[in-house]
C-alpha atoms as a PDB file:
ATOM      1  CA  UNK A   1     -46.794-101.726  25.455  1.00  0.00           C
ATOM      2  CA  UNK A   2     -48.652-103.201  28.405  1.00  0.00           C
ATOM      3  CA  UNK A   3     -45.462-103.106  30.638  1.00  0.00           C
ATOM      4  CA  UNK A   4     -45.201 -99.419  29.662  1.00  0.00           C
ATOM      5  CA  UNK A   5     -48.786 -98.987  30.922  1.00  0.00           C
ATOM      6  CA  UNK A   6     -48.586-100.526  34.301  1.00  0.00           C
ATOM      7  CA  UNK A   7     -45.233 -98.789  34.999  1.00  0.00           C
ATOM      8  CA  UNK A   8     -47.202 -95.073  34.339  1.00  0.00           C
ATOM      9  CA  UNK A   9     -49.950 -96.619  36.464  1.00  0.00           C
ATOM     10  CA  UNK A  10     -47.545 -97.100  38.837  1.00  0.00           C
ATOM     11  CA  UNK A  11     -46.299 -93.521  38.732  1.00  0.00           C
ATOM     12  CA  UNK A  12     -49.307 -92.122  38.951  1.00  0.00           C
ATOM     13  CA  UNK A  13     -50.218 -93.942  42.029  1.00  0.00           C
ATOM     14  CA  UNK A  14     -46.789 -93.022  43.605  1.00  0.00           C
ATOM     15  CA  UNK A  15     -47.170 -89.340  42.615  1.00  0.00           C
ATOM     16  CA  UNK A  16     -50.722 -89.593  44.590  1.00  0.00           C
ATOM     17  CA  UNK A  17     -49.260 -91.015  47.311  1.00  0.00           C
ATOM     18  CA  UNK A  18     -46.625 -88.180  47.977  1.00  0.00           C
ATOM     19  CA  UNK A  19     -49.388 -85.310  46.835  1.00  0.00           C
ATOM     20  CA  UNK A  20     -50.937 -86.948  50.105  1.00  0.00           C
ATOM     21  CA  UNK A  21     -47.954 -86.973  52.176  1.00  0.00           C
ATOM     22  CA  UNK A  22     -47.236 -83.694  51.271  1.00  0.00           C
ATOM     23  CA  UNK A  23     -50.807 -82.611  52.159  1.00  0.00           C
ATOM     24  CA  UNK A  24     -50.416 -84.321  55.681  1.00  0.00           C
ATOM     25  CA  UNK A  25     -47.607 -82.717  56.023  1.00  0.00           C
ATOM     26  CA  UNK A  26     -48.453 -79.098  55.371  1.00  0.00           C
ATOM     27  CA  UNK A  27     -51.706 -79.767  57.685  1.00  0.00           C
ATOM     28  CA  UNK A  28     -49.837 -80.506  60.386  1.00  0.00           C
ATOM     29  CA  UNK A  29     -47.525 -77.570  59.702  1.00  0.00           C
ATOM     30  CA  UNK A  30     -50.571 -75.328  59.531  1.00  0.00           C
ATOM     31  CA  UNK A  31     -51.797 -76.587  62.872  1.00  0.00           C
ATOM     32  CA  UNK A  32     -48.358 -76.000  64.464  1.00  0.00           C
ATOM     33  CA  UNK A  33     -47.615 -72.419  62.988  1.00  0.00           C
ATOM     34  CA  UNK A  34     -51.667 -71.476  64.383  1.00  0.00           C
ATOM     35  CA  UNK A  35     -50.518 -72.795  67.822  1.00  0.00           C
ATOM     36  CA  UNK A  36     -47.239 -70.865  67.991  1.00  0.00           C
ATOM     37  CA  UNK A  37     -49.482 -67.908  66.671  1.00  0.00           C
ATOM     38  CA  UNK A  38     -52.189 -68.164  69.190  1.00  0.00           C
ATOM     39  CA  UNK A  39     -48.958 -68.471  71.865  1.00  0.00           C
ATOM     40  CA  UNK A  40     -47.379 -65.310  70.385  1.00  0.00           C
ATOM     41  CA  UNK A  41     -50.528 -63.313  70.330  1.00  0.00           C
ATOM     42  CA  UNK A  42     -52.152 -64.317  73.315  1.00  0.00           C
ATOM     43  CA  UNK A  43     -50.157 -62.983  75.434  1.00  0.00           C
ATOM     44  CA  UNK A  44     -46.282 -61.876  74.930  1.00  0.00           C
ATOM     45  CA  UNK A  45     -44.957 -60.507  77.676  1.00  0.00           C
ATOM     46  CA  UNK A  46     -47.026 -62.095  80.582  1.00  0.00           C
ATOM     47  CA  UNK A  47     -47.833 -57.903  81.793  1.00  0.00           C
ATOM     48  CA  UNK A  48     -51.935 -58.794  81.538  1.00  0.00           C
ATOM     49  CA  UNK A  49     -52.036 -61.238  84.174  1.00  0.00           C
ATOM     50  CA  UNK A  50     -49.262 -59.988  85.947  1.00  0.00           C
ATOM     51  CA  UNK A  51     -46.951 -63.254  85.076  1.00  0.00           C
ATOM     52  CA  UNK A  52     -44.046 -61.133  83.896  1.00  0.00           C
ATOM     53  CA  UNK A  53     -41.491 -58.913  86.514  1.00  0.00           C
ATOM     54  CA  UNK A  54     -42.072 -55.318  85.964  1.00  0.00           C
ATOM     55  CA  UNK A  55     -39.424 -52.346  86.485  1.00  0.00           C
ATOM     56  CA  UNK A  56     -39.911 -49.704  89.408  1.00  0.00           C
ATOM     57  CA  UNK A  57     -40.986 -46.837  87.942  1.00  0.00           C
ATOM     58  CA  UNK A  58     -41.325 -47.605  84.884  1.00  0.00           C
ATOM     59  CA  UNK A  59     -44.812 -48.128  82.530  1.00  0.00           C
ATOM     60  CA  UNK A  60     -46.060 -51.921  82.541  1.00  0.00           C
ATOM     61  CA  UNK A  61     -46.185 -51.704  78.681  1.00  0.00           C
ATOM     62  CA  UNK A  62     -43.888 -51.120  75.667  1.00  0.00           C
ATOM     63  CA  UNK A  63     -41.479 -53.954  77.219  1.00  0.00           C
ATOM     64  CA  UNK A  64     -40.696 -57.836  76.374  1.00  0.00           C
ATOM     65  CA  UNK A  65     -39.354 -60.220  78.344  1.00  0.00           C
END
């Protein structure tokens, strides 16, 4: 009976262990998927700051590069 104790001691300090890993891991993901956003949203197409080539004639919105 006490072996059958320390091995679900054991498991429950293993299944911490990953809950934490997992945690770290979704943190980071978070961080990375609010950088891309900010990159995305800040400013697509480069037209704001003049960055991005624009066509003769044509409006400087309503285009991607």
């Amino acid at each position: 009976m006490g072996c059958d104790m320390q091995r679900n001691n054991e498991s429950k300090v293993e299944m911490r262990q990953r809950v934490l890993d997992l945690q770290n891991q979704v943190d980071e993901l978070k961080d990375l998927v609010n950088t891309l956003l900010s990159v995305i949203v800040e400013e697509p197409d480069g037209v704001h700051t003049g960055a991005a080539p624009s066509i003769p004639g044509h409006p400087h919105s309503n285009y991607c590069m």
